[in-house]
N, C-alpha and C. Protein backbone atom coordinates (compact mmCIF):
# COMPACT_ATOMS: atom_id res chain seq x y z
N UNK A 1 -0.02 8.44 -10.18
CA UNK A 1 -0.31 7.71 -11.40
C UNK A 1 -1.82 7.45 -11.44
N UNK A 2 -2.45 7.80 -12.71
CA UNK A 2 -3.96 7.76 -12.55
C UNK A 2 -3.77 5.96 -13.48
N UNK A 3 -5.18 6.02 -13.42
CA UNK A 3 -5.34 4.32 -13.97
C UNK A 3 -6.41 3.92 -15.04
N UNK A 4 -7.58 4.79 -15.17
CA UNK A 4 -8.54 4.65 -15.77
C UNK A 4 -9.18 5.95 -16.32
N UNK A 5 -9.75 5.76 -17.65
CA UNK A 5 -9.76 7.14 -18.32
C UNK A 5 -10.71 7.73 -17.39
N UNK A 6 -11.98 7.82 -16.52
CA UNK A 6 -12.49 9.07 -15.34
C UNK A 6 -11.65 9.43 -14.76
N UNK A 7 -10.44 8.58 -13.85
CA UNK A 7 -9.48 9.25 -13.17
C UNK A 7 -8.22 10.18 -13.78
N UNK A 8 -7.95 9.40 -15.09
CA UNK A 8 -7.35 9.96 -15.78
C UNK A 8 -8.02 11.46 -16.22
N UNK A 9 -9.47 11.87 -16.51
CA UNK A 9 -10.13 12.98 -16.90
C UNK A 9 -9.79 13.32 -15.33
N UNK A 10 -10.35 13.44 -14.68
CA UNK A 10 -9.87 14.02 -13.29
C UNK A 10 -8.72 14.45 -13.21
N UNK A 11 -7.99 14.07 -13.20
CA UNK A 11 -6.52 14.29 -13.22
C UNK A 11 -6.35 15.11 -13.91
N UNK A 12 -6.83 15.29 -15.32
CA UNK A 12 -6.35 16.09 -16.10
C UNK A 12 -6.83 17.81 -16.20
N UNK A 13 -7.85 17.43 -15.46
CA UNK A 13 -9.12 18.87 -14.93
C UNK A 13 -8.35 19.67 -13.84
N UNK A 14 -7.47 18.67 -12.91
CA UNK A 14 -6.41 19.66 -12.11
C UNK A 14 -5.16 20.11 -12.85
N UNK A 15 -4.63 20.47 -14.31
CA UNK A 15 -3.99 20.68 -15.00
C UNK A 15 -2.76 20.45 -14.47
N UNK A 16 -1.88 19.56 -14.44
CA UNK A 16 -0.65 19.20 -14.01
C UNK A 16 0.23 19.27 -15.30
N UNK A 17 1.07 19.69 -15.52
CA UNK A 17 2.64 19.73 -16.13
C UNK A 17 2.34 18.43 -16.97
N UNK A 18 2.34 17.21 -16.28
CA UNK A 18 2.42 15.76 -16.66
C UNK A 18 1.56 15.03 -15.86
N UNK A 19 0.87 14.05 -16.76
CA UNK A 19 0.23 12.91 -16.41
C UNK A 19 1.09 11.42 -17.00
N UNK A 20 0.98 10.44 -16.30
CA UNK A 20 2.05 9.47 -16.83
C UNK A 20 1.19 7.63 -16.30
N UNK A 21 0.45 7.14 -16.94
CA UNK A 21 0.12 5.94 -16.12
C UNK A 21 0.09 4.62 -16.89
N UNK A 22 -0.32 3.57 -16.86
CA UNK A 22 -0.28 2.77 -17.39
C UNK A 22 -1.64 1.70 -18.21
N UNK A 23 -1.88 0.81 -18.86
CA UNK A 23 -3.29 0.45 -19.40
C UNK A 23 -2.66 -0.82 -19.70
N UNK A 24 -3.61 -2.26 -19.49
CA UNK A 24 -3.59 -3.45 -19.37
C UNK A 24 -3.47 -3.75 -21.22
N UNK A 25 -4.80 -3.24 -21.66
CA UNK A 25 -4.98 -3.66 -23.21
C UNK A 25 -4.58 -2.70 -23.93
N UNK A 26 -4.65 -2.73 -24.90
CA UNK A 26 -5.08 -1.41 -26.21
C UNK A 26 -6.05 -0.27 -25.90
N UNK A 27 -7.18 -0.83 -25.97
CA UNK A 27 -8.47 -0.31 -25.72
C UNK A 27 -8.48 0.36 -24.56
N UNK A 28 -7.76 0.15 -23.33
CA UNK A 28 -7.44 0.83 -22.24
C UNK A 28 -6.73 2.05 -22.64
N UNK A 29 -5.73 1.40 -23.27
CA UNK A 29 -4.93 3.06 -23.44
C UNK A 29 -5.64 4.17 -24.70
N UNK A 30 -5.92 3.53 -24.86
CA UNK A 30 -6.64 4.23 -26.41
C UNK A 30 -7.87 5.53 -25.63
N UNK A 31 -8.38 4.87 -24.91
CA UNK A 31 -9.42 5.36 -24.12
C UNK A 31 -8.77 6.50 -23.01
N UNK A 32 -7.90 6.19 -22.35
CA UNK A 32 -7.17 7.08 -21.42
C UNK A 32 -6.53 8.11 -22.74
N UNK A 33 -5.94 7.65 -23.30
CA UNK A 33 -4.98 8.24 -24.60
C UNK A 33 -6.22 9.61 -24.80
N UNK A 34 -7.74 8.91 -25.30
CA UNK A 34 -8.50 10.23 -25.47
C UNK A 34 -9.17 10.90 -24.62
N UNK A 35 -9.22 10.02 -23.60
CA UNK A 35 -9.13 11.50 -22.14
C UNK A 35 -7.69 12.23 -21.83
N UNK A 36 -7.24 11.83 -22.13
CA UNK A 36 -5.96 13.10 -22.23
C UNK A 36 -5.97 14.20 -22.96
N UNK A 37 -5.91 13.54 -24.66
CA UNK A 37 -5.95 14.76 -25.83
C UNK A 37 -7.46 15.91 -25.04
N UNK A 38 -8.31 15.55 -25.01
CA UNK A 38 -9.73 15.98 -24.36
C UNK A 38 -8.94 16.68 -23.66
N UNK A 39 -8.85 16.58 -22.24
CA UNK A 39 -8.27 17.52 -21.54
C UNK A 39 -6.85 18.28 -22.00
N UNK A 40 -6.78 18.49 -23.37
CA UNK A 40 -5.82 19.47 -23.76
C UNK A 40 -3.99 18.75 -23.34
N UNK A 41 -4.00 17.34 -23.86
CA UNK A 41 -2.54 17.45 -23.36
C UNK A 41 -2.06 17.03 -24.71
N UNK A 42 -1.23 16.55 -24.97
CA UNK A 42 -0.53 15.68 -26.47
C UNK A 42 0.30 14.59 -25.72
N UNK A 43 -0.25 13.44 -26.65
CA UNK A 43 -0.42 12.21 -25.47
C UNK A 43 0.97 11.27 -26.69
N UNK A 44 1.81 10.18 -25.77
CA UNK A 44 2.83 9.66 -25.96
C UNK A 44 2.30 8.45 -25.78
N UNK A 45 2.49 7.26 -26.56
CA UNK A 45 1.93 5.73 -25.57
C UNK A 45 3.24 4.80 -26.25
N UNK A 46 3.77 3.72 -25.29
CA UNK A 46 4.81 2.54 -25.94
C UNK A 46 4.23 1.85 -24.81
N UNK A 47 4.28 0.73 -26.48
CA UNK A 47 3.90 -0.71 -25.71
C UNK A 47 5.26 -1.40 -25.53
N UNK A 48 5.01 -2.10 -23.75
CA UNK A 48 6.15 -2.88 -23.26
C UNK A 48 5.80 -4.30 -23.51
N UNK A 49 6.68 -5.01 -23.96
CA UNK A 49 6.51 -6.55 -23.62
C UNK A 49 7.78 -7.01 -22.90
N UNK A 50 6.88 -8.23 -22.09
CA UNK A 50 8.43 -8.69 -21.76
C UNK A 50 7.68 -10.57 -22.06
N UNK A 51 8.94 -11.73 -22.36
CA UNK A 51 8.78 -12.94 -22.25
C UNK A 51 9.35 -13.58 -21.60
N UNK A 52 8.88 -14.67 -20.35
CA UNK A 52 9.74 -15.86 -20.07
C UNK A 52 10.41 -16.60 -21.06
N UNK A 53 11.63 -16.99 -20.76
CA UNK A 53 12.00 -18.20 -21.63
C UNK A 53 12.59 -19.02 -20.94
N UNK A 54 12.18 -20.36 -21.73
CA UNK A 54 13.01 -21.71 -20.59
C UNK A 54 14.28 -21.95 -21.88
N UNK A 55 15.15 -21.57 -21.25
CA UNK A 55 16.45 -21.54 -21.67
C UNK A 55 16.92 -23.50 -21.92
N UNK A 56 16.41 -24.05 -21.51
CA UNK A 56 16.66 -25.35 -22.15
C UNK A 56 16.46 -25.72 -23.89
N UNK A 57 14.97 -25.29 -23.84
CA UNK A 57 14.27 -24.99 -25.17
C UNK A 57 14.21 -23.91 -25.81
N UNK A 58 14.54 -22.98 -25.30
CA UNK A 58 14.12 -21.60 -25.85
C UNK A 58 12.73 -21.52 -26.40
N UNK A 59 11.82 -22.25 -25.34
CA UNK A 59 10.51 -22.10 -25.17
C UNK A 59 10.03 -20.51 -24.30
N UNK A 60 8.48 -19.97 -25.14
CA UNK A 60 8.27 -19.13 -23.88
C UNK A 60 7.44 -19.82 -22.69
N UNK A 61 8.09 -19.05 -21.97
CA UNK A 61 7.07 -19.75 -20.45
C UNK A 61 5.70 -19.07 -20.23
N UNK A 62 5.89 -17.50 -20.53
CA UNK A 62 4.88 -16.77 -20.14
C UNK A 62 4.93 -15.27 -20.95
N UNK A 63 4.15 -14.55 -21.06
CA UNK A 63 4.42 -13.48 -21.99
C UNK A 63 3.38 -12.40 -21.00
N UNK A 64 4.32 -11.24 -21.24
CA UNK A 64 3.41 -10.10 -20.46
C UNK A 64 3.49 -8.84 -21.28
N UNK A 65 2.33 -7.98 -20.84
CA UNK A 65 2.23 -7.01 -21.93
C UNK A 65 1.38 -5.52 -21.06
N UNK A 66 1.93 -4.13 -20.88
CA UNK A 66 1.60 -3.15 -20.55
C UNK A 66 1.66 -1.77 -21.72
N UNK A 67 0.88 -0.93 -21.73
CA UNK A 67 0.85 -0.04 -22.16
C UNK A 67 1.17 1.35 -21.41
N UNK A 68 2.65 1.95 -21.75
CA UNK A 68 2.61 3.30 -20.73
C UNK A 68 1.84 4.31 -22.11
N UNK A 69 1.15 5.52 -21.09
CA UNK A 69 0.51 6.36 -21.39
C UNK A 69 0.90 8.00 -21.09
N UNK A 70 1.83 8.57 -21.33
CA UNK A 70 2.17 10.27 -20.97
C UNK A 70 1.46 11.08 -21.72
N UNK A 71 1.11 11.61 -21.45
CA UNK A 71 0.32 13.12 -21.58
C UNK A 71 1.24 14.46 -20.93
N UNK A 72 1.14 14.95 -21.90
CA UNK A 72 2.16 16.47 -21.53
C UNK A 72 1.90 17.79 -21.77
N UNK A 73 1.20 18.85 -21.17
CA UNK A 73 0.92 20.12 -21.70
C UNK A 73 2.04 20.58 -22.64
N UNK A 74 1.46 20.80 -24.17
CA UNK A 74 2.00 21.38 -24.99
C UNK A 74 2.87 22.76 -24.36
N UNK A 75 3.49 23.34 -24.87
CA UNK A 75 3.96 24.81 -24.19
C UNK A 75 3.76 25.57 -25.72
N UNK A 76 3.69 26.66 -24.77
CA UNK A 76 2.71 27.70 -25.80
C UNK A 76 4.01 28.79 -26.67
């Protein structure tokens, strides 16, 4: 799993089948997202959320948020 769009360009310069990793913000993936297309792949992204809830209140406790990123050589 690469992590950051240089490693992600790296990664993608050894032409693998699939690249698959993850990005904290937007702007993270957006950025990896266009070191992918760059290195020739066609790129997939879903944003995950997940929330605590305090089930007393149906308050949130805490809220979390990741971006997955796949990249996949087109086939010809």
């Amino acid at each position: 799993m690469c992590s950051s769009d240089p490693v992600v360009a790296a990664c993608a310069a050894r032409r693998p089948e699939r690249i698959v990793t993850h990005a904290a913000t937007r702007d993270e993936a957006e950025a990896i997202g266009q070191a992918l297309e760059d290195g020739g792949y066609a790129v997939e992204c879903v944003l995950l959320q997940s929330v605590e809830l305090d089930t007393r209140g149906w308050t949130e406790r805490e809220r979390a948020v990741a971006f997955m990123v796949c990249g996949h050589r087109p086939h010809q």
